[in-house]
PDB file of N, CA and C in Angstrom:
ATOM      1  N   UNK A   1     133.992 301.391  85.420  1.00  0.00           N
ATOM      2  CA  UNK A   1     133.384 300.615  84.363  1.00  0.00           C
ATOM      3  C   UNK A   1     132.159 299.900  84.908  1.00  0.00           C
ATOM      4  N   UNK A   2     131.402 300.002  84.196  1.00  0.00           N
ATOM      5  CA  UNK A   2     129.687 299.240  84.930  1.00  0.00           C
ATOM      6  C   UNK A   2     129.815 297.681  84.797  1.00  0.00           C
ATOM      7  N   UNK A   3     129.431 297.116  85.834  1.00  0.00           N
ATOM      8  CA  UNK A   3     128.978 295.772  85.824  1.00  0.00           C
ATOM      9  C   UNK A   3     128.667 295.373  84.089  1.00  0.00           C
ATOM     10  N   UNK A   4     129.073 294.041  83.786  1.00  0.00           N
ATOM     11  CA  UNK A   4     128.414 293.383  82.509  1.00  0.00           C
ATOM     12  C   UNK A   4     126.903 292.897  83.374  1.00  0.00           C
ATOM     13  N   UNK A   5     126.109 293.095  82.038  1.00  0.00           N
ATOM     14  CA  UNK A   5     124.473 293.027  82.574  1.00  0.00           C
ATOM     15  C   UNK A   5     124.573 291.132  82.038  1.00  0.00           C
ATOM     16  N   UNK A   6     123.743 290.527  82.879  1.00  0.00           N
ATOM     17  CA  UNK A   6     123.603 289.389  82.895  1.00  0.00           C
ATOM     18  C   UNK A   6     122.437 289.102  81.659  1.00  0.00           C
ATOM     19  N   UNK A   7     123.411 287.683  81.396  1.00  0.00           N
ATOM     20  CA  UNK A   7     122.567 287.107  80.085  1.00  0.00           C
ATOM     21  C   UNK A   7     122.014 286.159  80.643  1.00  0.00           C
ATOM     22  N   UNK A   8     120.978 286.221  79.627  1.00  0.00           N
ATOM     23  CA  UNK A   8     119.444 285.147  80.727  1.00  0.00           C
ATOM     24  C   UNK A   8     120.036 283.646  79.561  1.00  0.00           C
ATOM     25  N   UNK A   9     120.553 283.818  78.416  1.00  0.00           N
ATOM     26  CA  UNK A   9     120.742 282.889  77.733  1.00  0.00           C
ATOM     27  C   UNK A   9     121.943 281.929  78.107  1.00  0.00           C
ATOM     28  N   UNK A  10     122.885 282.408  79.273  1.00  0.00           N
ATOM     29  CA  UNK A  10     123.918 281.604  79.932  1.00  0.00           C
ATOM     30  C   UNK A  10     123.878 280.945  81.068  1.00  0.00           C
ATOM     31  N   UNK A  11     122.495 281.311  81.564  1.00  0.00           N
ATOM     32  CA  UNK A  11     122.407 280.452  82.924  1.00  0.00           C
ATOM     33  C   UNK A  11     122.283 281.357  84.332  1.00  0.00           C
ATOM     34  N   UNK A  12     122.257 281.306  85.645  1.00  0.00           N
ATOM     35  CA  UNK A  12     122.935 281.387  87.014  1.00  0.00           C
ATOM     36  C   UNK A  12     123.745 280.993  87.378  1.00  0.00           C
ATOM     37  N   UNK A  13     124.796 281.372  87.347  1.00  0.00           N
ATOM     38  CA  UNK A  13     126.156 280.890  88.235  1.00  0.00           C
ATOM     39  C   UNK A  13     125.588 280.988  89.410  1.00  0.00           C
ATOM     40  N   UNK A  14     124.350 281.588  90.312  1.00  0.00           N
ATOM     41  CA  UNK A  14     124.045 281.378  91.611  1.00  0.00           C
ATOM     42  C   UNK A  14     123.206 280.091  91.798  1.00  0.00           C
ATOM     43  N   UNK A  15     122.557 279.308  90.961  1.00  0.00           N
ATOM     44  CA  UNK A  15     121.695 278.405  91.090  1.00  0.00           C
ATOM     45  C   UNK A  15     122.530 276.941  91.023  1.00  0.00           C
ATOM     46  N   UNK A  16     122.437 276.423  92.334  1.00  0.00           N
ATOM     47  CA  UNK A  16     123.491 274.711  92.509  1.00  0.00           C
ATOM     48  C   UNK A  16     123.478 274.172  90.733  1.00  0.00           C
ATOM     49  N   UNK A  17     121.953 273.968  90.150  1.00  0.00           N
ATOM     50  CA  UNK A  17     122.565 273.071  89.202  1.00  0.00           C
ATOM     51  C   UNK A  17     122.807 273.628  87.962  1.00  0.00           C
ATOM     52  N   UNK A  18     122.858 275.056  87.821  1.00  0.00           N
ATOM     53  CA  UNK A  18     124.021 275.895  86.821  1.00  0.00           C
ATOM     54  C   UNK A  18     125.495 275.655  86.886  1.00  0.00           C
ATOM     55  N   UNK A  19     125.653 275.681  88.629  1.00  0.00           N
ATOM     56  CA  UNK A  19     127.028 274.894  88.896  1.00  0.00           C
ATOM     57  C   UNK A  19     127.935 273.892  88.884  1.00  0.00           C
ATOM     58  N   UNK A  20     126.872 272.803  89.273  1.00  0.00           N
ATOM     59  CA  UNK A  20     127.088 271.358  88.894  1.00  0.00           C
ATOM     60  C   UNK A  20     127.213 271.121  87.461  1.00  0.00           C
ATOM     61  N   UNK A  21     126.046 271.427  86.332  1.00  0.00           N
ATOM     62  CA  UNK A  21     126.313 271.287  85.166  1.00  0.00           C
ATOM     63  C   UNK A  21     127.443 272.095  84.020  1.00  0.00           C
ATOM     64  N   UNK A  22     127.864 273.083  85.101  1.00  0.00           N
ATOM     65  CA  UNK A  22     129.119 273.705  84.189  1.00  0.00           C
ATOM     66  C   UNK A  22     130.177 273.483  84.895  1.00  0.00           C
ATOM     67  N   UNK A  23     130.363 273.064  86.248  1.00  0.00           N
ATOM     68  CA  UNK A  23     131.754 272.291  86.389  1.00  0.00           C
ATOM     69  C   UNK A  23     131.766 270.838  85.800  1.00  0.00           C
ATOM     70  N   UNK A  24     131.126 269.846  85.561  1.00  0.00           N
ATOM     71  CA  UNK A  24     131.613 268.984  85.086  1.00  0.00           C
ATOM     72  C   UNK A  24     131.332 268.727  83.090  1.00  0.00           C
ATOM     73  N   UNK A  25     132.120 268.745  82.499  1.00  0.00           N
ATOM     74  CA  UNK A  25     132.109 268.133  80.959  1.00  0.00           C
ATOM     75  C   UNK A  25     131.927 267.387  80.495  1.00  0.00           C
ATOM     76  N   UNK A  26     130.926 267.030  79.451  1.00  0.00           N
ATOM     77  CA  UNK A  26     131.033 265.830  78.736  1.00  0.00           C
ATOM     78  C   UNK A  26     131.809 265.601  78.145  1.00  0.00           C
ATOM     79  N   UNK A  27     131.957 264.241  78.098  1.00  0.00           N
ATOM     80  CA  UNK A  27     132.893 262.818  77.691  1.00  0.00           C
ATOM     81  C   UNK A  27     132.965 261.490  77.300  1.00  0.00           C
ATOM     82  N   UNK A  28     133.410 261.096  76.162  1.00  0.00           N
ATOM     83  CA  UNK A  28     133.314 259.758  75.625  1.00  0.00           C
ATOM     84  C   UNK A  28     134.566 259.221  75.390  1.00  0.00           C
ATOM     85  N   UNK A  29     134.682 257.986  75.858  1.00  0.00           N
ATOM     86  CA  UNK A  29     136.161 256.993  76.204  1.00  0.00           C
ATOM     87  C   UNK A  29     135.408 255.934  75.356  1.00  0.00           C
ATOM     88  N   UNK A  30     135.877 255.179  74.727  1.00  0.00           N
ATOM     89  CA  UNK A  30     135.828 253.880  74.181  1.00  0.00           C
ATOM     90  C   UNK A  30     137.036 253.524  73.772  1.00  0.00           C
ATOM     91  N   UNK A  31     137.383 252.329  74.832  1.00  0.00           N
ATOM     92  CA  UNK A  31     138.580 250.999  74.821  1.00  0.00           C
ATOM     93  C   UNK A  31     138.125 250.012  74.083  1.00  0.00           C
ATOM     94  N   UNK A  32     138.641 249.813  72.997  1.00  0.00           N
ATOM     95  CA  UNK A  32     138.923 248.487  72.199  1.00  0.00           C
ATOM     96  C   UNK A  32     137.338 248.041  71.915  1.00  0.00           C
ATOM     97  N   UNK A  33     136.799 248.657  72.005  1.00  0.00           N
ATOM     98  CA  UNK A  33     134.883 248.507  71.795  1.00  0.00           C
ATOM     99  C   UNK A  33     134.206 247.000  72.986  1.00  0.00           C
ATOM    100  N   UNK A  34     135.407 247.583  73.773  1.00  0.00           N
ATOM    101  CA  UNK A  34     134.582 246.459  75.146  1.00  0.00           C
ATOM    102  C   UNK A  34     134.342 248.170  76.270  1.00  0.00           C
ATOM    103  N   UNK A  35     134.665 248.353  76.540  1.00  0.00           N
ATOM    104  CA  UNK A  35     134.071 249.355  77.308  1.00  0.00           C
ATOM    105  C   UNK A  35     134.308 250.587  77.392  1.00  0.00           C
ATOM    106  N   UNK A  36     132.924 251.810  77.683  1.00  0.00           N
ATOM    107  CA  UNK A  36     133.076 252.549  76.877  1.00  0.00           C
ATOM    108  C   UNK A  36     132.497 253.696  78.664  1.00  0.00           C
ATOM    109  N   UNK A  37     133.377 254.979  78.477  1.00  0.00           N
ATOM    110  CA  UNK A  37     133.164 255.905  79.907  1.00  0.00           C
ATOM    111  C   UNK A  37     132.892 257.243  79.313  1.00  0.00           C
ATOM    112  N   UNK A  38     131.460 257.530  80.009  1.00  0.00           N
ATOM    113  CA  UNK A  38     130.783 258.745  79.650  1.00  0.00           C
ATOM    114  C   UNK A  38     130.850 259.300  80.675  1.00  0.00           C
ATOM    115  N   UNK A  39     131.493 260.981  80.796  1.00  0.00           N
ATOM    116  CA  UNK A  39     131.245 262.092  81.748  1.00  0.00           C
ATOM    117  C   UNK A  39     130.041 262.383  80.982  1.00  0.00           C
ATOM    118  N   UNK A  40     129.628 263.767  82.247  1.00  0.00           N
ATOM    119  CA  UNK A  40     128.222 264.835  81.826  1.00  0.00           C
ATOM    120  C   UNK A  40     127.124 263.971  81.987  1.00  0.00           C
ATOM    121  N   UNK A  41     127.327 262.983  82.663  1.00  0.00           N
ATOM    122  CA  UNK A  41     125.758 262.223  82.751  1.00  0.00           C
ATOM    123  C   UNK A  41     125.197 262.934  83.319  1.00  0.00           C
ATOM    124  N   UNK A  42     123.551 262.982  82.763  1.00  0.00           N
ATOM    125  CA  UNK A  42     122.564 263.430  83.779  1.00  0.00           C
ATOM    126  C   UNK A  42     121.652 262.367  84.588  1.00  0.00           C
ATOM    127  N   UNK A  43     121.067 261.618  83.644  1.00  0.00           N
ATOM    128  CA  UNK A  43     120.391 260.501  83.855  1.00  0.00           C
ATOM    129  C   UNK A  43     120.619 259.372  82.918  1.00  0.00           C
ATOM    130  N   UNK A  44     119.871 258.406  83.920  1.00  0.00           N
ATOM    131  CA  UNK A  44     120.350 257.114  83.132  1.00  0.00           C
ATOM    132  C   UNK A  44     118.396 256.692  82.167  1.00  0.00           C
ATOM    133  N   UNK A  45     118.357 256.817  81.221  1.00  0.00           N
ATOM    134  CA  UNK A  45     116.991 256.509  80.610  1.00  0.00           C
ATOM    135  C   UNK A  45     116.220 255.086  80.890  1.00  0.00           C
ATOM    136  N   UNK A  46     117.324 254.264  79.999  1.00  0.00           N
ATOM    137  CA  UNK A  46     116.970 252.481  80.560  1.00  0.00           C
ATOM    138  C   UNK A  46     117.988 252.111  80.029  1.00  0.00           C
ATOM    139  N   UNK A  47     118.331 250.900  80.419  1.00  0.00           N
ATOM    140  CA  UNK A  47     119.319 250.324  79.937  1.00  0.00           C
ATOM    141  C   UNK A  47     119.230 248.630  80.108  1.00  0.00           C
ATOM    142  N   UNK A  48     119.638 247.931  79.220  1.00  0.00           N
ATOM    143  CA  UNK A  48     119.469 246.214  78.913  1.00  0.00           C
ATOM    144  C   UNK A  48     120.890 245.586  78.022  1.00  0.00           C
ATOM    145  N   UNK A  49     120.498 244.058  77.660  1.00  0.00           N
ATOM    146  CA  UNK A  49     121.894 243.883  77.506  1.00  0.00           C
ATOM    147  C   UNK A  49     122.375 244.155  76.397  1.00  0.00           C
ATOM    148  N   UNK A  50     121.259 245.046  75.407  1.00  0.00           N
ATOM    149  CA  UNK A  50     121.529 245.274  74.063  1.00  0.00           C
ATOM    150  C   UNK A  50     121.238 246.988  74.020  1.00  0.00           C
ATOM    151  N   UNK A  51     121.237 247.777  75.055  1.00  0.00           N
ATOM    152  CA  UNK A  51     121.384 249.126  74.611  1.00  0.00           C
ATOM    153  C   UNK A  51     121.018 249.853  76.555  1.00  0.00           C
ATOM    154  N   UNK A  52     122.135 251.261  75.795  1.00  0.00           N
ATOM    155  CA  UNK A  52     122.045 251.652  77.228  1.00  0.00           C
ATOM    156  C   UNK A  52     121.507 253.351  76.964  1.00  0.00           C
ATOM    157  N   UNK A  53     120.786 253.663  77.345  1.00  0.00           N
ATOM    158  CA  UNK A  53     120.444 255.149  76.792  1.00  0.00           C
ATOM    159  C   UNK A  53     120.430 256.390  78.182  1.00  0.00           C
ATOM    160  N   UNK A  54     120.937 257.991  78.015  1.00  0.00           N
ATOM    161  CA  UNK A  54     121.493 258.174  78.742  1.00  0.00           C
ATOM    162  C   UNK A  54     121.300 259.521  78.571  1.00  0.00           C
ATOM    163  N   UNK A  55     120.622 260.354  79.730  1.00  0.00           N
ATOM    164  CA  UNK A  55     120.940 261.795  78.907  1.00  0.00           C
ATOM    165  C   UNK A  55     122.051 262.260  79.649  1.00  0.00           C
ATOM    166  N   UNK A  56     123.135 263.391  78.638  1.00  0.00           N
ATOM    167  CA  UNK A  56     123.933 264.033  79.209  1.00  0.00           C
ATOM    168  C   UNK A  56     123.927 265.296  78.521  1.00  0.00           C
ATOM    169  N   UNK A  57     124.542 266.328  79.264  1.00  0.00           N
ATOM    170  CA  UNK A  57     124.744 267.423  78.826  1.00  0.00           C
ATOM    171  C   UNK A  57     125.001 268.007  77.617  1.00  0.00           C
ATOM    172  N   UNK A  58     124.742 266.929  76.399  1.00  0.00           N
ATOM    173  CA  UNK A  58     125.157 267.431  75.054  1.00  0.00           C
ATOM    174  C   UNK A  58     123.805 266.748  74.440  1.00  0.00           C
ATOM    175  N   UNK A  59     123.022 265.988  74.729  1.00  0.00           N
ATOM    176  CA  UNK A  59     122.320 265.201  74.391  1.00  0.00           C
ATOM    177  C   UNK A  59     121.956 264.272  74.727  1.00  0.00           C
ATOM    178  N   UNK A  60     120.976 263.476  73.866  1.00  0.00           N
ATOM    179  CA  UNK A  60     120.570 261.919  74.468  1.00  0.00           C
ATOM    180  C   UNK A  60     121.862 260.664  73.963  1.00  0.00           C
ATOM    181  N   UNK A  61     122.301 260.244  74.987  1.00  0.00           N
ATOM    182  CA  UNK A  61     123.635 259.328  74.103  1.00  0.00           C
ATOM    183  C   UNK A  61     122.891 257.573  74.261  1.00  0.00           C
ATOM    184  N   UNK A  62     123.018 257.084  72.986  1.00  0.00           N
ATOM    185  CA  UNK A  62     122.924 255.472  72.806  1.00  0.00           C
ATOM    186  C   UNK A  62     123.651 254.684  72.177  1.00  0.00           C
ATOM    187  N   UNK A  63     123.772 253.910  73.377  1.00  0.00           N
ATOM    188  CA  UNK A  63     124.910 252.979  73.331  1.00  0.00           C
ATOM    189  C   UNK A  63     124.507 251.944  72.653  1.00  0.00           C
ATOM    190  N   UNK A  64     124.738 251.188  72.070  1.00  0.00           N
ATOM    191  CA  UNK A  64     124.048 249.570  71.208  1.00  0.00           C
ATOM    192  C   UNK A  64     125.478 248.510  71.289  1.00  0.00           C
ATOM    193  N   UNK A  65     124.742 247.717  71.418  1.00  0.00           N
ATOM    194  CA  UNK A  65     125.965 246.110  71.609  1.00  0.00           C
ATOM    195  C   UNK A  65     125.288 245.179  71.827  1.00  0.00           C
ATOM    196  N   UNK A  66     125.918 244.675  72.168  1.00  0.00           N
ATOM    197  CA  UNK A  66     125.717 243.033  72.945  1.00  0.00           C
ATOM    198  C   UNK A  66     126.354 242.767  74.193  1.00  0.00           C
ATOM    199  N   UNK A  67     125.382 241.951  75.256  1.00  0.00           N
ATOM    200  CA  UNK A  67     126.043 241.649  76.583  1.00  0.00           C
ATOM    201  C   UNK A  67     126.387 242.876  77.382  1.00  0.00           C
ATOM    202  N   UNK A  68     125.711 244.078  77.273  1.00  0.00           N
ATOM    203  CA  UNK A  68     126.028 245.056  77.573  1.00  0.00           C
ATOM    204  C   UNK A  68     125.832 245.215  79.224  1.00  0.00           C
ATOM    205  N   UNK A  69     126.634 245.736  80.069  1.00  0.00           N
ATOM    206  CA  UNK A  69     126.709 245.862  81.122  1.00  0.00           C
ATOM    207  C   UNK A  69     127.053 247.048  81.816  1.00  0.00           C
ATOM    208  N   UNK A  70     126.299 247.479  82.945  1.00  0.00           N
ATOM    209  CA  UNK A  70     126.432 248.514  83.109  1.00  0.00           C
ATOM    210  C   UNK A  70     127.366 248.607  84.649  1.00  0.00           C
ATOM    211  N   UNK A  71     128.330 249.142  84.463  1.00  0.00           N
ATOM    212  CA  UNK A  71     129.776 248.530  85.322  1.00  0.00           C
ATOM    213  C   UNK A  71     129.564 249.726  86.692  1.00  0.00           C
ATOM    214  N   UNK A  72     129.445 250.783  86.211  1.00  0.00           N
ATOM    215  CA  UNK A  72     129.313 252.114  87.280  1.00  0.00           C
ATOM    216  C   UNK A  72     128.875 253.112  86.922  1.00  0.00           C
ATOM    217  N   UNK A  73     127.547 253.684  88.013  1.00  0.00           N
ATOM    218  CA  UNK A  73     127.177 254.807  87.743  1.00  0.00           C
ATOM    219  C   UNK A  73     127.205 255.687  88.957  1.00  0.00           C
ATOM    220  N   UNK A  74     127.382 256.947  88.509  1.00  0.00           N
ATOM    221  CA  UNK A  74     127.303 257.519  89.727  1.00  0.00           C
ATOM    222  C   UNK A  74     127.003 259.261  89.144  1.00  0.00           C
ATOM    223  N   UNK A  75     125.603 259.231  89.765  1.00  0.00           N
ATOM    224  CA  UNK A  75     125.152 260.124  89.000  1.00  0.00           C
ATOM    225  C   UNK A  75     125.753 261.924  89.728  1.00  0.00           C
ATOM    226  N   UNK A  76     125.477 261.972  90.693  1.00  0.00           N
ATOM    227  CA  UNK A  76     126.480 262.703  91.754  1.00  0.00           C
ATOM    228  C   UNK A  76     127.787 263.399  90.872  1.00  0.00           C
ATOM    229  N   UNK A  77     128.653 262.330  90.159  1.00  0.00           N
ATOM    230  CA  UNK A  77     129.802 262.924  89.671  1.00  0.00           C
ATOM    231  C   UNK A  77     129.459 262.938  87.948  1.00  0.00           C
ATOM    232  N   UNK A  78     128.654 262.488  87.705  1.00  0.00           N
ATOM    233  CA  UNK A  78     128.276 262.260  86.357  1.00  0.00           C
ATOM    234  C   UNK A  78     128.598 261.407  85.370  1.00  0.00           C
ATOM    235  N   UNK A  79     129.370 260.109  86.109  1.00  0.00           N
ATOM    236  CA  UNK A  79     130.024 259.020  85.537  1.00  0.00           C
ATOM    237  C   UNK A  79     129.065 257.657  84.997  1.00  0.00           C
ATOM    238  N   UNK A  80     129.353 257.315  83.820  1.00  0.00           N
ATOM    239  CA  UNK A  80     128.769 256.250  83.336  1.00  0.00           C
ATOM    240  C   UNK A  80     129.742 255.114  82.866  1.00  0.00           C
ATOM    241  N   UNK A  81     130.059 254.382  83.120  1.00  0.00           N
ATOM    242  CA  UNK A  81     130.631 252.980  82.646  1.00  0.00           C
ATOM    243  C   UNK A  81     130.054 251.842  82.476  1.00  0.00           C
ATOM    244  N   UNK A  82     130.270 251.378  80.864  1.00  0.00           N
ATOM    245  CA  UNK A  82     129.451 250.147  80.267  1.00  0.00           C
ATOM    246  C   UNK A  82     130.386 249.434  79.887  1.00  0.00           C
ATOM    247  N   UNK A  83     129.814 248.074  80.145  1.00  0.00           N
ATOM    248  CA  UNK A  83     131.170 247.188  79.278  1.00  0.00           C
ATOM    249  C   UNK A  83     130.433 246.021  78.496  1.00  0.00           C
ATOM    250  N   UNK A  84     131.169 245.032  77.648  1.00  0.00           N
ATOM    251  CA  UNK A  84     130.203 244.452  76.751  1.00  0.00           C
ATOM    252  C   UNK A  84     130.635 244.433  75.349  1.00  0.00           C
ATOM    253  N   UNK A  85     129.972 244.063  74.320  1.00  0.00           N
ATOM    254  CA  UNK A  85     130.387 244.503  72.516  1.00  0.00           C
ATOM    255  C   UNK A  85     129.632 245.273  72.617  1.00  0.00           C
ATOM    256  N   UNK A  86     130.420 246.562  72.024  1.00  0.00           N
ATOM    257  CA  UNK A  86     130.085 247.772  71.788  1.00  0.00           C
ATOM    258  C   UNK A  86     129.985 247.675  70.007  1.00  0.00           C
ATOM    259  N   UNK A  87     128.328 248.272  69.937  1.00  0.00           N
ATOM    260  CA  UNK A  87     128.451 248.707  68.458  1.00  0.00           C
ATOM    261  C   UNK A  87     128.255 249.224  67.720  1.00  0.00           C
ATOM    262  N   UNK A  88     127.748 250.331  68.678  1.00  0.00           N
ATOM    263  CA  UNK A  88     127.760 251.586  68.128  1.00  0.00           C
ATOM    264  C   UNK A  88     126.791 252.779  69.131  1.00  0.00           C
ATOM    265  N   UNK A  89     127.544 254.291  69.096  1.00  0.00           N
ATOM    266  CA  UNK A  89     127.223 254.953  69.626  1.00  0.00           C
ATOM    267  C   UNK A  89     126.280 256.179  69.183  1.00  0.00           C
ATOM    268  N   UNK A  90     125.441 256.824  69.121  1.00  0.00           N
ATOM    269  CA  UNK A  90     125.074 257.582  68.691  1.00  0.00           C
ATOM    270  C   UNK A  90     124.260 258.479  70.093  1.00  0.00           C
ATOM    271  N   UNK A  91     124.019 259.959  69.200  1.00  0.00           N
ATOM    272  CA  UNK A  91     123.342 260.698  69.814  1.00  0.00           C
ATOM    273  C   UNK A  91     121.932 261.420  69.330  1.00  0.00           C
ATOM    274  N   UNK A  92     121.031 261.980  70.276  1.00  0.00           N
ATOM    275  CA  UNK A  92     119.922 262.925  69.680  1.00  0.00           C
ATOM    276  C   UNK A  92     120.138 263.779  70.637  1.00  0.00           C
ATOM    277  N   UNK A  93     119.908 264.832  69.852  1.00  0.00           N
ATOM    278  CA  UNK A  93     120.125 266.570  70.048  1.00  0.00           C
ATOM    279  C   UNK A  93     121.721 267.014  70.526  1.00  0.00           C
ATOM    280  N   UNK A  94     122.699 266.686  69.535  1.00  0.00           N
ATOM    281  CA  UNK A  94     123.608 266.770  69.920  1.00  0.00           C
ATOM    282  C   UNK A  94     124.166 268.013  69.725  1.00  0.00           C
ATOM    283  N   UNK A  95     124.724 268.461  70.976  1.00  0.00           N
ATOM    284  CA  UNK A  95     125.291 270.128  71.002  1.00  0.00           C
ATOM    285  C   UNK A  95     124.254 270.672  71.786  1.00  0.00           C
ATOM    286  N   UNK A  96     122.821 270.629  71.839  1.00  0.00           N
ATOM    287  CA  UNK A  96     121.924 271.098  72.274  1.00  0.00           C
ATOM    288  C   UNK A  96     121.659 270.445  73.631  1.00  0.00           C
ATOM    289  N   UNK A  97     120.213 271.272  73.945  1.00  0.00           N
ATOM    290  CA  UNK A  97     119.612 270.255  75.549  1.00  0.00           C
ATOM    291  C   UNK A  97     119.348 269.058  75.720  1.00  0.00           C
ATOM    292  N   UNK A  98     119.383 267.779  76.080  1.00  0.00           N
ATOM    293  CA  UNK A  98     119.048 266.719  76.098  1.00  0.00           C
ATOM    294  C   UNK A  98     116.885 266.664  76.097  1.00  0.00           C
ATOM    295  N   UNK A  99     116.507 266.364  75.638  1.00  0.00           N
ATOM    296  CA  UNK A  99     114.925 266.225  75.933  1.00  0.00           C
ATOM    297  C   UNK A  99     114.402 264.761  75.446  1.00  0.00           C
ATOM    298  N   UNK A 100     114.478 263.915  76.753  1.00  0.00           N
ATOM    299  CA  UNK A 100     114.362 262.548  76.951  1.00  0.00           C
ATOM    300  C   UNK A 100     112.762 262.087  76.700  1.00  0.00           C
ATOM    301  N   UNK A 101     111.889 262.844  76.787  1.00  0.00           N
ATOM    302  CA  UNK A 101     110.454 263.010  75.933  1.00  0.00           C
ATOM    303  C   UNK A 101     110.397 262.677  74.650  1.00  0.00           C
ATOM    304  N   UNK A 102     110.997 263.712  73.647  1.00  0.00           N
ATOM    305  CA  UNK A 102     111.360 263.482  72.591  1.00  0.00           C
ATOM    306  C   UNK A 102     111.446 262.191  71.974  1.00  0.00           C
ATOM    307  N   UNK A 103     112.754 261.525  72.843  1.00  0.00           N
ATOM    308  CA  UNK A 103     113.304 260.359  72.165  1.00  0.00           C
ATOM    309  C   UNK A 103     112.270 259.257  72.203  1.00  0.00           C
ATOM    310  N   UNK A 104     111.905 259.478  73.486  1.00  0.00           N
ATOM    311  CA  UNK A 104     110.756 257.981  73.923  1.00  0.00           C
ATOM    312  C   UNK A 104     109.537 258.549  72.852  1.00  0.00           C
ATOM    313  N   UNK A 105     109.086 259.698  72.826  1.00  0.00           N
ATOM    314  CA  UNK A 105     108.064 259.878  71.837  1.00  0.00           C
ATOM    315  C   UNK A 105     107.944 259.158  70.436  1.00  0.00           C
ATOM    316  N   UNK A 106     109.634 259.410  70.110  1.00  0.00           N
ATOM    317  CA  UNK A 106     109.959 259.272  68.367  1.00  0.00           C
ATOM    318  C   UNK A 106     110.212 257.178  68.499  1.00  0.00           C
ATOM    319  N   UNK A 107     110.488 256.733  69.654  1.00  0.00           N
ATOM    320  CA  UNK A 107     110.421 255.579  69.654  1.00  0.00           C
ATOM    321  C   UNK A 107     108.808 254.796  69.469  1.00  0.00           C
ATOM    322  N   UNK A 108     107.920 255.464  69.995  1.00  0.00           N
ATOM    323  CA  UNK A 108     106.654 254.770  70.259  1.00  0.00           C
ATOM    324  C   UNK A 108     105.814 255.249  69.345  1.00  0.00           C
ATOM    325  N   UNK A 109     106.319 256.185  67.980  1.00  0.00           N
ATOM    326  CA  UNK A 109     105.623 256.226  67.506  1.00  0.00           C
ATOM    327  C   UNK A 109     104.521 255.426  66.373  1.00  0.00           C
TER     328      UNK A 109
END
């Protein structure tokens, strides 16, 4: 039986961060709307005591509250932990690529 021919639309399984980004999953935890744990981080955008913004592997994720604090990051494993009043979460480009351009664009416009 012949080799399956490689799809350019799934990635390199030979390239480190094809690897990195498909062993770890995104993830959203929110406890009691004091603190809230995101897998699939990629980067951290900015973050203050009233919003924390974040790209991960599904999209751009924003956090909004009050007193918001940013407890642990560790970008290496892809972990984000915020704590604080949480009040709400949302995303841009969700399901899709994260493109952190975009967002800052549609902010300053």
């Amino acid at each position: 039986m012949p080799a399956p021919a490689h799809r350019p639309d799934r990635g390199s399984p030979d390239r480190p961060e094809e690897r990195k980004r498909s062993a770890s999953r995104h993830s959203l935890q929110i406890d009691r709307r004091e603190h809230v744990t995101v897998t699939g981080l990629i980067d951290v955008i900015s973050f203050d005591e009233e919003s924390v913004i974040g790209e991960t592997e599904m999209g751009v994720i924003i956090i909004k509250g009050g007193n918001l604090h940013v407890t642990r990051i560790n970008l290496d494993s892809g972990e984000l932990l915020v704590s604080g009043e949480i009040d709400g979460i949302t995303y841009e480009n969700p399901g899709g690529p994260a493109k952190a351009k975009s967002l800052l664009g549609r902010m300053f416009r």
